[in-house]
N, C-alpha and C. Protein backbone atom coordinates (compact mmCIF):
# COMPACT_ATOMS: atom_id res chain seq x y z
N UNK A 1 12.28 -13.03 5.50
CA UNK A 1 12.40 -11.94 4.56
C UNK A 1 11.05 -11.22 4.47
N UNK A 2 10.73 -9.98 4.31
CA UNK A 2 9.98 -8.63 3.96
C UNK A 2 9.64 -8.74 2.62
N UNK A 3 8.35 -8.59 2.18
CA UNK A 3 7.82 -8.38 0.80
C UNK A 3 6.60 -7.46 1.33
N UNK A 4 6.76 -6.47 -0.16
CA UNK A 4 5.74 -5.53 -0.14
C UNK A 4 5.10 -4.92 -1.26
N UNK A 5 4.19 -5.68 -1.78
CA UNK A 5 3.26 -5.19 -3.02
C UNK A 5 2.23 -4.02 -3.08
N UNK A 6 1.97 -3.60 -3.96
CA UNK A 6 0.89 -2.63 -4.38
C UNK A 6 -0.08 -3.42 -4.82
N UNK A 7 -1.57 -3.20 -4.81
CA UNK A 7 -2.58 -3.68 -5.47
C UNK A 7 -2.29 -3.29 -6.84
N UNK A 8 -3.18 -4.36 -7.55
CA UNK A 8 -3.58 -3.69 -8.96
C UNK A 8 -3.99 -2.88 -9.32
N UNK A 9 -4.16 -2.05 -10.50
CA UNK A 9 -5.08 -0.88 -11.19
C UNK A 9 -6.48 -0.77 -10.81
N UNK A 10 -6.95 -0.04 -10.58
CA UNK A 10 -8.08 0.33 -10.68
C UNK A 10 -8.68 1.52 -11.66
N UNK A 11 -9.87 1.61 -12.06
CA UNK A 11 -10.60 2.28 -12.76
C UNK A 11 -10.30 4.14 -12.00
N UNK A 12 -10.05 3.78 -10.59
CA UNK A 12 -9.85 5.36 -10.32
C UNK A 12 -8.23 5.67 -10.26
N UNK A 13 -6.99 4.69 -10.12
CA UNK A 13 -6.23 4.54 -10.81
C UNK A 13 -6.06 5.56 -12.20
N UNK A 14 -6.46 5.30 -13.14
CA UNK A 14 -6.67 5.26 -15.10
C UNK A 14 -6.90 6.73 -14.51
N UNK A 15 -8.08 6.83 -14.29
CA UNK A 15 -8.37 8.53 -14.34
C UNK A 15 -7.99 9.74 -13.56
N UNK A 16 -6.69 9.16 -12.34
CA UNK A 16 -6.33 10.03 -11.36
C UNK A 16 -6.98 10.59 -10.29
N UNK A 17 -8.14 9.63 -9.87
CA UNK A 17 -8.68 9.63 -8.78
C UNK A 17 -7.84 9.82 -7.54
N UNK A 18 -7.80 10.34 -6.25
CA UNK A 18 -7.91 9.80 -5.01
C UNK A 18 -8.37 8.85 -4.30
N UNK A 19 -7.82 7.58 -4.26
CA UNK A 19 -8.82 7.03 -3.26
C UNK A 19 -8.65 6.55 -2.27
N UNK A 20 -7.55 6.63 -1.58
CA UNK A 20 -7.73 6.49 -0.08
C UNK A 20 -8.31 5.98 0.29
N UNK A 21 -9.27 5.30 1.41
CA UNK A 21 -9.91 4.40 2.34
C UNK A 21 -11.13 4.10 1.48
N UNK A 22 -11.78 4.68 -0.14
CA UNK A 22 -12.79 4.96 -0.40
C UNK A 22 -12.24 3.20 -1.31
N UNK A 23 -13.17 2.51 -0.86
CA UNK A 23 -12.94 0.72 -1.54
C UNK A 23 -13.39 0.52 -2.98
N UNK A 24 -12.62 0.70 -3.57
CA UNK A 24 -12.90 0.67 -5.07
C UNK A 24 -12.01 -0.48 -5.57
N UNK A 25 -13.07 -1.36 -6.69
CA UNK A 25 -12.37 -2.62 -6.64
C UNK A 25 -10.98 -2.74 -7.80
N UNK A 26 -10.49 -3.29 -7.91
CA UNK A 26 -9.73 -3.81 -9.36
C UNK A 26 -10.49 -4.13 -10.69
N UNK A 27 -10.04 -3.00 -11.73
CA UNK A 27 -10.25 -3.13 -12.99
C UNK A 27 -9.83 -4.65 -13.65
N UNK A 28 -9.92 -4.95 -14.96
CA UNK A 28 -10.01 -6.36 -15.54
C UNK A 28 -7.98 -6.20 -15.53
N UNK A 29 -8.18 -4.97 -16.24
CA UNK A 29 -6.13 -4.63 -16.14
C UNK A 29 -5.70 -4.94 -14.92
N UNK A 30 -6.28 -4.20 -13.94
CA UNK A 30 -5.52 -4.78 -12.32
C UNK A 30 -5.51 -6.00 -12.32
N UNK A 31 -7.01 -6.79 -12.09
CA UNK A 31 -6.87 -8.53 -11.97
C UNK A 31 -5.92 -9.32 -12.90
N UNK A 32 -5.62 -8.68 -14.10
CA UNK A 32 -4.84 -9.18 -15.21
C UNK A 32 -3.23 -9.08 -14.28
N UNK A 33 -3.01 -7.85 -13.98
CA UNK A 33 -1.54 -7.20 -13.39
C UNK A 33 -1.48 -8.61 -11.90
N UNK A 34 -2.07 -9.04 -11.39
CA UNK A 34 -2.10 -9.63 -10.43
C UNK A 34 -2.24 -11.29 -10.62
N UNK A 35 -2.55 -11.59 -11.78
CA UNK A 35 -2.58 -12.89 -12.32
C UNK A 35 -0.83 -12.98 -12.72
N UNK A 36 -0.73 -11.89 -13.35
CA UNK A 36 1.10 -12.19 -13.98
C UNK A 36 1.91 -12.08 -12.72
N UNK A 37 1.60 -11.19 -11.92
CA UNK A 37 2.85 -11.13 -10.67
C UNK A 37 2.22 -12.61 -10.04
N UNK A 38 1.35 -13.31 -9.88
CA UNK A 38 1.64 -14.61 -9.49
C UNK A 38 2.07 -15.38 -9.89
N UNK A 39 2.53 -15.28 -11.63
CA UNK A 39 3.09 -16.42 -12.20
C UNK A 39 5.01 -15.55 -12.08
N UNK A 40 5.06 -14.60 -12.27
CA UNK A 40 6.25 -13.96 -12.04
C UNK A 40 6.76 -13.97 -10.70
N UNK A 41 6.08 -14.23 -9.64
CA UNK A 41 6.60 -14.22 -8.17
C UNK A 41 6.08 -15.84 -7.67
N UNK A 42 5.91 -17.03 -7.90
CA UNK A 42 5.51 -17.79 -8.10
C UNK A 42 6.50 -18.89 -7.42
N UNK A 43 8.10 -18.59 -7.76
CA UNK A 43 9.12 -19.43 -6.88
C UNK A 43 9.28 -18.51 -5.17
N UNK A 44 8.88 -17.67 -5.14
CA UNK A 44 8.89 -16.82 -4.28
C UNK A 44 8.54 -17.84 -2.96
N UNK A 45 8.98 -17.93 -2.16
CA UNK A 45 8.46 -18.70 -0.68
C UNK A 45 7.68 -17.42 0.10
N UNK A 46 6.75 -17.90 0.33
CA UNK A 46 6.02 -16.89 1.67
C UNK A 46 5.32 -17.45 2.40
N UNK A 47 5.68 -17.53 3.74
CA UNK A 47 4.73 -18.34 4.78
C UNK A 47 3.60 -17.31 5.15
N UNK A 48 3.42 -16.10 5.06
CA UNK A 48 2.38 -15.66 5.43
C UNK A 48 1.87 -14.18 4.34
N UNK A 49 0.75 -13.99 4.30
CA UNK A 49 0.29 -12.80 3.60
C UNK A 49 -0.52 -11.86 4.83
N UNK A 50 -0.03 -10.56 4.64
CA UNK A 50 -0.91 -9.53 5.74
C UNK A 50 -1.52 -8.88 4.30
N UNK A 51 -2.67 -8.14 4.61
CA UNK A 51 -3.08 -7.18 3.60
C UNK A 51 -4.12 -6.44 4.20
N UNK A 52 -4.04 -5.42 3.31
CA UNK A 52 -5.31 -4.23 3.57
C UNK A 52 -6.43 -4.80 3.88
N UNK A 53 -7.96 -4.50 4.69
CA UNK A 53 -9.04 -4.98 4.00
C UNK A 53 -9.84 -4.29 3.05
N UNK A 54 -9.16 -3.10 2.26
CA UNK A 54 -10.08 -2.88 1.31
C UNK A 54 -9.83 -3.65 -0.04
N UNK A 55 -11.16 -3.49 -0.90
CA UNK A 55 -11.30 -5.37 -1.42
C UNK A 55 -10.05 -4.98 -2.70
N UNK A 56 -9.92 -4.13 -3.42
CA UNK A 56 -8.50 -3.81 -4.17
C UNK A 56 -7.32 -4.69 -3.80
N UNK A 57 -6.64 -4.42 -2.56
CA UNK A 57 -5.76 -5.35 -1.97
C UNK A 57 -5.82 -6.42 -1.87
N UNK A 58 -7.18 -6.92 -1.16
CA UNK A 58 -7.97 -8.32 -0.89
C UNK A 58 -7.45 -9.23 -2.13
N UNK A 59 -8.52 -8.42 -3.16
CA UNK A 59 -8.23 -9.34 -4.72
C UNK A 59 -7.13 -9.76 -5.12
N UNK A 60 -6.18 -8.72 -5.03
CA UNK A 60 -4.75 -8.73 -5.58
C UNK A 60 -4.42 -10.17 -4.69
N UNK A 61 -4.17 -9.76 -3.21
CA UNK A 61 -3.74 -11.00 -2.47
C UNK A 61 -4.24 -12.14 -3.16
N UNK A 62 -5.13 -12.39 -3.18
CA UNK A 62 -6.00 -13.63 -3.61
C UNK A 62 -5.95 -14.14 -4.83
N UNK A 63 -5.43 -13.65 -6.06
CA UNK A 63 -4.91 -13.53 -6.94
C UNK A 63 -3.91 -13.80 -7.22
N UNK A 64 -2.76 -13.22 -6.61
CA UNK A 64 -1.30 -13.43 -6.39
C UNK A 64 -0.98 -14.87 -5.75
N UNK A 65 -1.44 -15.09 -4.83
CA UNK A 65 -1.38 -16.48 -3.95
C UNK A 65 -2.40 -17.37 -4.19
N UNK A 66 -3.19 -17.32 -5.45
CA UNK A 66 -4.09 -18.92 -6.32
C UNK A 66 -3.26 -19.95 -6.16
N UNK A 67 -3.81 -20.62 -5.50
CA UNK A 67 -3.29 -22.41 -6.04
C UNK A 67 -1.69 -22.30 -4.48
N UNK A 68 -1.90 -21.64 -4.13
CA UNK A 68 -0.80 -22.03 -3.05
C UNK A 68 -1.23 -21.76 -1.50
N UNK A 69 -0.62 -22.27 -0.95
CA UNK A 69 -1.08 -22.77 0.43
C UNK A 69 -0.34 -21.66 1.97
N UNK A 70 -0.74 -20.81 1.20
CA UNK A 70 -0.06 -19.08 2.01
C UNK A 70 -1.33 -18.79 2.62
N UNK A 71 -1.47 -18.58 4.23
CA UNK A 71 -2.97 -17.85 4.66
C UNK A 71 -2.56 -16.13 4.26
N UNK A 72 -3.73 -15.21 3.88
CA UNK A 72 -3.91 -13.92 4.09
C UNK A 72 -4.43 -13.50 5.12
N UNK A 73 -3.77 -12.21 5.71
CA UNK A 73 -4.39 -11.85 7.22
C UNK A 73 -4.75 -10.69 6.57
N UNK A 74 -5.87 -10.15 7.00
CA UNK A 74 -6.43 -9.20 6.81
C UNK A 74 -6.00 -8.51 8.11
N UNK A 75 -5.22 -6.65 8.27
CA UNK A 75 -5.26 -6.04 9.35
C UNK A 75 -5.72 -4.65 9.02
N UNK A 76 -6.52 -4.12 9.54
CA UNK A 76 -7.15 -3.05 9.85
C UNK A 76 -5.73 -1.91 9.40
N UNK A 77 -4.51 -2.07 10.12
CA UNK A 77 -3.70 -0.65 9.87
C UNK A 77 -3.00 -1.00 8.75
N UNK A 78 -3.38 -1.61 7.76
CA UNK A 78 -2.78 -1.70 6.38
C UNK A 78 -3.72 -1.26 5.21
N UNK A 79 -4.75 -0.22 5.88
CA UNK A 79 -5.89 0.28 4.94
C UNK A 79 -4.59 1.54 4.39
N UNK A 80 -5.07 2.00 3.06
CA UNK A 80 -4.15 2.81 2.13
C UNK A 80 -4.61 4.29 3.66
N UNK A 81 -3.62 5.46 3.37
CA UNK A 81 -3.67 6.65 3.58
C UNK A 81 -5.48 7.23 3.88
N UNK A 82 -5.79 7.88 4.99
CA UNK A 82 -6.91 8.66 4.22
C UNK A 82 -6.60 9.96 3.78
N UNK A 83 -7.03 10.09 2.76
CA UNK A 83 -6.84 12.11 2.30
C UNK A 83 -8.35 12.39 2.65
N UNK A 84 -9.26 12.00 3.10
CA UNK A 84 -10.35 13.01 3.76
C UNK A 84 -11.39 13.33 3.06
N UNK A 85 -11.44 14.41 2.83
CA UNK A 85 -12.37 14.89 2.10
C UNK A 85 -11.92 15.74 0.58
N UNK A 86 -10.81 15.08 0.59
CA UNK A 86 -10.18 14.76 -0.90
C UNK A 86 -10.11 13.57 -1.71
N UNK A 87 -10.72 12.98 -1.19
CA UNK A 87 -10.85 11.16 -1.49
C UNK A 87 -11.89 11.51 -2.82
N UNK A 88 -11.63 10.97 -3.97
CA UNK A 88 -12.62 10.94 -5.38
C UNK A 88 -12.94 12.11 -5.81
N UNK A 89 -11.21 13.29 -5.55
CA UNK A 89 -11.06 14.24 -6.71
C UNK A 89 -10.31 13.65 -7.87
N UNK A 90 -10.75 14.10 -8.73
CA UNK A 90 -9.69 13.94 -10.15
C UNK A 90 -8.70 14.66 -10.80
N UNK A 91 -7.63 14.50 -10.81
CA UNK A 91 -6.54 15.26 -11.07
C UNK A 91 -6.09 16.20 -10.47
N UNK A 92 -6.20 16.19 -9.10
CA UNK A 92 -6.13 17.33 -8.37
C UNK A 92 -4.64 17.84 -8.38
N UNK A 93 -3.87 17.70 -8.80
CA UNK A 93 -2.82 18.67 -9.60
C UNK A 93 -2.95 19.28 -10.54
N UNK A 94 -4.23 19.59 -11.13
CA UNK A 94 -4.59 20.51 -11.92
C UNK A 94 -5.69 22.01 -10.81
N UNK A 95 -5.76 21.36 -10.12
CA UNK A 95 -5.90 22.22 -8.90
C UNK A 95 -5.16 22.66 -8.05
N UNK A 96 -4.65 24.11 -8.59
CA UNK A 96 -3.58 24.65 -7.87
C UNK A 96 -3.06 24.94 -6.88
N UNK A 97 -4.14 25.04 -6.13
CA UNK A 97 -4.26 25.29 -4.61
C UNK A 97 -4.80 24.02 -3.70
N UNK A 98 -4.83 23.01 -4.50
CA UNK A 98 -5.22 21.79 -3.54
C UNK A 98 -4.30 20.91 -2.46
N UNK A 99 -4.95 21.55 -1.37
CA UNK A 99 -3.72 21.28 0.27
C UNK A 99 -3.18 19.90 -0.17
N UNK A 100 -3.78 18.99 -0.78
CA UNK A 100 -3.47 17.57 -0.60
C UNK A 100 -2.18 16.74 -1.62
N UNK A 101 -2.01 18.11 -2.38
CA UNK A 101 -1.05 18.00 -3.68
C UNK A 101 0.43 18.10 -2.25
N UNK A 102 0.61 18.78 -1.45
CA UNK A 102 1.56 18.77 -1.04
C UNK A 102 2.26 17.56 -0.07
N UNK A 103 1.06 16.75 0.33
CA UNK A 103 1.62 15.19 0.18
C UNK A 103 2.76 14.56 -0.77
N UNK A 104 2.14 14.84 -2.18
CA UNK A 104 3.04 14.11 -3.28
C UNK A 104 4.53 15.09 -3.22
N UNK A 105 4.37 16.15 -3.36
CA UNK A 105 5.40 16.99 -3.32
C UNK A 105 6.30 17.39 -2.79
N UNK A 106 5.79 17.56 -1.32
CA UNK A 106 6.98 18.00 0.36
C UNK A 106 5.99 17.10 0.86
N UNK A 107 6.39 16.03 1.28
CA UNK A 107 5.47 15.38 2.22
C UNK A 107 5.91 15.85 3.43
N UNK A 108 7.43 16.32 3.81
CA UNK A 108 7.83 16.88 5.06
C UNK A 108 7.16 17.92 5.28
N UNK A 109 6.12 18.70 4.74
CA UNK A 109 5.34 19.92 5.23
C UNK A 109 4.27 19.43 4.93
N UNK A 110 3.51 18.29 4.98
CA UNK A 110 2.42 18.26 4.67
C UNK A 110 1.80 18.25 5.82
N UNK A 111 0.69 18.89 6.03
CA UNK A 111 -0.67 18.79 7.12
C UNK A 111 -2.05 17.89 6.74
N UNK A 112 -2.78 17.43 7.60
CA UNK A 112 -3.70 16.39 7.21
C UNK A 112 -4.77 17.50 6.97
N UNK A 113 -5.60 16.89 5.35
CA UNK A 113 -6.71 17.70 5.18
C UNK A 113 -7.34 17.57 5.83
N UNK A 114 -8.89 18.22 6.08
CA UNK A 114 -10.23 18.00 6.95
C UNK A 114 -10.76 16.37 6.68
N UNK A 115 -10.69 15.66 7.48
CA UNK A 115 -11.45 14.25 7.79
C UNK A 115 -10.07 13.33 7.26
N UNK A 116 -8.98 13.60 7.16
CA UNK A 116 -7.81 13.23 6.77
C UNK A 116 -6.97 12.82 7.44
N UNK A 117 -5.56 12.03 7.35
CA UNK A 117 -5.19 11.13 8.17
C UNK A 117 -3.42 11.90 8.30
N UNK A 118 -2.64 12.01 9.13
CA UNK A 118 -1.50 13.22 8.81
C UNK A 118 -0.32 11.71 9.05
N UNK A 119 0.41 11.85 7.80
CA UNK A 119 1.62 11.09 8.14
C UNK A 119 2.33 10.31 9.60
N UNK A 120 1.94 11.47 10.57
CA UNK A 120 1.90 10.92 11.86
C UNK A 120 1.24 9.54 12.52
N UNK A 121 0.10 10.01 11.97
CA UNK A 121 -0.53 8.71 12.29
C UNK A 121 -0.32 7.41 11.32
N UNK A 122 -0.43 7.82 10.11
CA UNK A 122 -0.13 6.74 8.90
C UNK A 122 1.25 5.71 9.74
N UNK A 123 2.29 6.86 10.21
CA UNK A 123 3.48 5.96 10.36
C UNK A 123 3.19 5.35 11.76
N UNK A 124 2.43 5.48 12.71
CA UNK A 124 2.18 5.24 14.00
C UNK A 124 1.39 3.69 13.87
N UNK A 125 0.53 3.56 12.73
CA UNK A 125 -0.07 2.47 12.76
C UNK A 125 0.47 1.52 12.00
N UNK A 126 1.21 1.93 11.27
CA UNK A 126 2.10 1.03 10.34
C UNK A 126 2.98 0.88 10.63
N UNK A 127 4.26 1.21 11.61
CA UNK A 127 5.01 1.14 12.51
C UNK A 127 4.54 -0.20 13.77
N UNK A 128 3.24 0.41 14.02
CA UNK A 128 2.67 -0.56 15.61
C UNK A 128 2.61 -2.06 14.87
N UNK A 129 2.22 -2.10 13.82
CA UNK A 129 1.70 -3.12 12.84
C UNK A 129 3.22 -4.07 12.62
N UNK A 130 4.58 -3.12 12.43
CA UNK A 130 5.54 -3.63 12.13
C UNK A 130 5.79 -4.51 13.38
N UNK A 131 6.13 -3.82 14.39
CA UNK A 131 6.64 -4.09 15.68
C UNK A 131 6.02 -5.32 16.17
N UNK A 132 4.39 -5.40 16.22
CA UNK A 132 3.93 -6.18 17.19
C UNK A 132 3.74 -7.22 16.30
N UNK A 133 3.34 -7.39 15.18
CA UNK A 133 3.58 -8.71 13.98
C UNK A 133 4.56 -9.24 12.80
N UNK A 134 5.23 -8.35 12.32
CA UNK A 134 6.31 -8.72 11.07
C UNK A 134 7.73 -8.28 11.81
N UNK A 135 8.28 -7.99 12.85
CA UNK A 135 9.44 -8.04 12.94
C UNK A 135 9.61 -9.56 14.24
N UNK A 136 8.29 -9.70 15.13
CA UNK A 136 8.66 -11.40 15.64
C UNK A 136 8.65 -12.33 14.84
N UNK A 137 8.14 -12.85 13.31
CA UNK A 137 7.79 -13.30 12.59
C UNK A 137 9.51 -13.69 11.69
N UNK A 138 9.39 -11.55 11.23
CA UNK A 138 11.26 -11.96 10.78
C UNK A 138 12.11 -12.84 11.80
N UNK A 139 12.23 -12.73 13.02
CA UNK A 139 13.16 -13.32 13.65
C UNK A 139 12.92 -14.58 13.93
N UNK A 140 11.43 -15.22 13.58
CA UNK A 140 11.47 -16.62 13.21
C UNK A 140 12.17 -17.07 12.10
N UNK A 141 12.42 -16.46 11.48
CA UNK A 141 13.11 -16.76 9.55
C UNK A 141 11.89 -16.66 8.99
N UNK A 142 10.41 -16.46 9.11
CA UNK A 142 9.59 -16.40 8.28
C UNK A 142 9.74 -15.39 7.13
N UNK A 143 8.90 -15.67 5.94
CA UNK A 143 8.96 -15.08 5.27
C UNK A 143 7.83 -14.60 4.90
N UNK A 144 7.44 -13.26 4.71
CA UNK A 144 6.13 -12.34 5.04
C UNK A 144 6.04 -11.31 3.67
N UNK A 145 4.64 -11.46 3.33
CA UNK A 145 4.24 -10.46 2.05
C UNK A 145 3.19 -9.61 2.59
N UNK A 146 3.45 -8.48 2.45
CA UNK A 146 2.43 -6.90 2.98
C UNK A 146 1.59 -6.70 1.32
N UNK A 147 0.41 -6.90 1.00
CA UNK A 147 -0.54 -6.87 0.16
C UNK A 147 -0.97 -5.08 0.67
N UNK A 148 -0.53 -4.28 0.15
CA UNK A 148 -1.23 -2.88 0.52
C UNK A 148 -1.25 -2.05 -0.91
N UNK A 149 -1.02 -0.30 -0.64
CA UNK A 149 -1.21 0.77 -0.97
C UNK A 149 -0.12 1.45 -1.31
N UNK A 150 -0.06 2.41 -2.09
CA UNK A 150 0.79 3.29 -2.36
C UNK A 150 1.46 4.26 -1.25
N UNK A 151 0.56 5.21 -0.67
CA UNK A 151 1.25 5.57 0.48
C UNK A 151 1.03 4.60 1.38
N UNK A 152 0.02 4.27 2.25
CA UNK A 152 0.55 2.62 3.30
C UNK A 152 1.88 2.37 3.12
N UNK A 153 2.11 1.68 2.20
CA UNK A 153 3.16 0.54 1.50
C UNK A 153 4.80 1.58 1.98
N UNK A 154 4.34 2.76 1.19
CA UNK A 154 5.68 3.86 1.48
C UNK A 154 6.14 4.12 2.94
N UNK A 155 5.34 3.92 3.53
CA UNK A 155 5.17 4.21 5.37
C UNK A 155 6.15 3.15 5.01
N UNK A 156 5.54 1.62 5.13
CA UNK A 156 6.56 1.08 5.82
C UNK A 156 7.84 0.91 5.22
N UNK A 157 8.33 1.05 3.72
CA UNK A 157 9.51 0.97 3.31
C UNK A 157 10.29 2.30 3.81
N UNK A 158 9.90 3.14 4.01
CA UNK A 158 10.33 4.61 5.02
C UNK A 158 10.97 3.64 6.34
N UNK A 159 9.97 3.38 6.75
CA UNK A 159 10.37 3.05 8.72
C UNK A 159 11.75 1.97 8.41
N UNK A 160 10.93 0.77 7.55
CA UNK A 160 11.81 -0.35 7.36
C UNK A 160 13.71 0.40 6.74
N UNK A 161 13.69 1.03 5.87
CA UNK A 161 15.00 1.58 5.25
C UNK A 161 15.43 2.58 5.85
N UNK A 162 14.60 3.06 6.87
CA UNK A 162 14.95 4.62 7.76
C UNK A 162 15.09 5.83 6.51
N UNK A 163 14.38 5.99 5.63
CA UNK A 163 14.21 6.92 4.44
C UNK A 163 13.74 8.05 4.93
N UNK A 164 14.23 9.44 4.85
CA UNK A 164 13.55 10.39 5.78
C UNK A 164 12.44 10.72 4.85
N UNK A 165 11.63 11.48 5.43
CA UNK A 165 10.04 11.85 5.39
C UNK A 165 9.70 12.99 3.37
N UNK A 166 10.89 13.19 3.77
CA UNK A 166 11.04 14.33 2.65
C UNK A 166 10.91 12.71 1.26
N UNK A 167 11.62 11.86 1.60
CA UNK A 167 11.82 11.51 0.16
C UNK A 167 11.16 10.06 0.13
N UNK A 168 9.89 10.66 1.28
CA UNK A 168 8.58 9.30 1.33
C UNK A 168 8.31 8.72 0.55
N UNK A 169 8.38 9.10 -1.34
CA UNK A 169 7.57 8.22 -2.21
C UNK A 169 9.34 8.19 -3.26
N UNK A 170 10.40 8.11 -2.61
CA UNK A 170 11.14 7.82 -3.69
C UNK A 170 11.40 6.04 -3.87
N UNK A 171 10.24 5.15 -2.94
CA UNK A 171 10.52 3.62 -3.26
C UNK A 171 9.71 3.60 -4.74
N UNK A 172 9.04 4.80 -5.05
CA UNK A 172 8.22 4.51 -6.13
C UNK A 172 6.68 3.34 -5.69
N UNK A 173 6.62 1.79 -5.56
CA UNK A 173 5.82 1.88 -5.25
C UNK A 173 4.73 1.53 -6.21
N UNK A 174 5.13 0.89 -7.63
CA UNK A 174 4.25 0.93 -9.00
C UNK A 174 3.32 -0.93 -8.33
N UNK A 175 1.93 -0.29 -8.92
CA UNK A 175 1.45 -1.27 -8.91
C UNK A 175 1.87 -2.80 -9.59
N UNK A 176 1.49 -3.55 -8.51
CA UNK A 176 1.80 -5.49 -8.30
C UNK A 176 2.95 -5.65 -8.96
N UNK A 177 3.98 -4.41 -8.49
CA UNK A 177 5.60 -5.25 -8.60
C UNK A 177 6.16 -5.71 -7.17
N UNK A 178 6.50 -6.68 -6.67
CA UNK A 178 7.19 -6.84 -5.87
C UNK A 178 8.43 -6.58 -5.41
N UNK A 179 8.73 -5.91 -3.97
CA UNK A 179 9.68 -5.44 -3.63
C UNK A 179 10.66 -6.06 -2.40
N UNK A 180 11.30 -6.52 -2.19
CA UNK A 180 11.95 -7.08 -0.71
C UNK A 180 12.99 -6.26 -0.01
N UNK A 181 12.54 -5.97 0.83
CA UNK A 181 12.79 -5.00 1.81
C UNK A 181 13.73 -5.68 2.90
């Protein structure tokens, strides 16, 4: 079976930051949010944990899986989305004209900002990620938890449910609830 969490809160979280690839850790609320989904997901069987390596995810993993005998893999294409050189705006839906608002909105017309990462690729590495490690794994019967990101995380419940592109963030996606896919 497929599991796929969000990290905890963070401080840029609270204030409507961007943060994308930019490693900002878990607030005391996040580590708190990640202590309860381990006692709430706790009968849960999982032979293996993949996760982001930015340390947000890290923690959460590590957090979530205290006191049990699950390895975490850290992989490189489970880092969150980059938005570029939109990474640590604040509220940028109060910015009317900000290219990067149309992610949340039409993600089917969205273009990658400057130093930014375009859905294309998001799904290309999170896709390669599916294929070459969590779908030989499923067909062992293992049972596998994805420790990631908000958009990350959406990539793969998209590929995994075949969800078209337009209605990328309707898994929702709320931080350290668990989902099985």
């Amino acid at each position: 079976m497929l599991y796929i969490i969000r990290h905890g809160k963070t401080d840029w979280n609270e204030i409507h930051k961007l943060q994308g690839r930019t490693d900002i850790p878990l607030n005391e609320e996040g580590r708190q949010m990640a202590r309860d989904a381990a006692k709430e997901y706790g009968d849960i069987h999982f032979d293996v944990c993949f996760c982001s390596p930015l340390c947000r995810a890290r923690e959460t993993a590590e957090l979530l899986l205290e006191g049990r005998n699950v390895p975490i893999v850290i992989d490189e294409r489970l880092k969150e989305m980059s938005f570029g050189i939109y990474e640590g705006v604040e509220n940028s839906f109060a910015i009317g004209d900000c290219p990067v608002n149309v992610l949340f909105q039409h993600p089917e017309e969205y273009s990658p900002v400057p130093e930014g990462e375009s859905l294309d690729e998001l799904y290309a590495r999170t896709g390669e990620f599916l294929r070459e490690v969590v779908n030989p794994l499923l067909e062992e019967g293992k049972d596998v938890v994805i420790v990631g990101h908000g958009a990350m995380n959406s990539s793969i419940v998209c590929q995994v449910r075949n969800i078209p592109l337009k209605d990328f963030w309707s898994a929702g996606i709320p931080n350290c609830k668990l989902m099985k896919l």
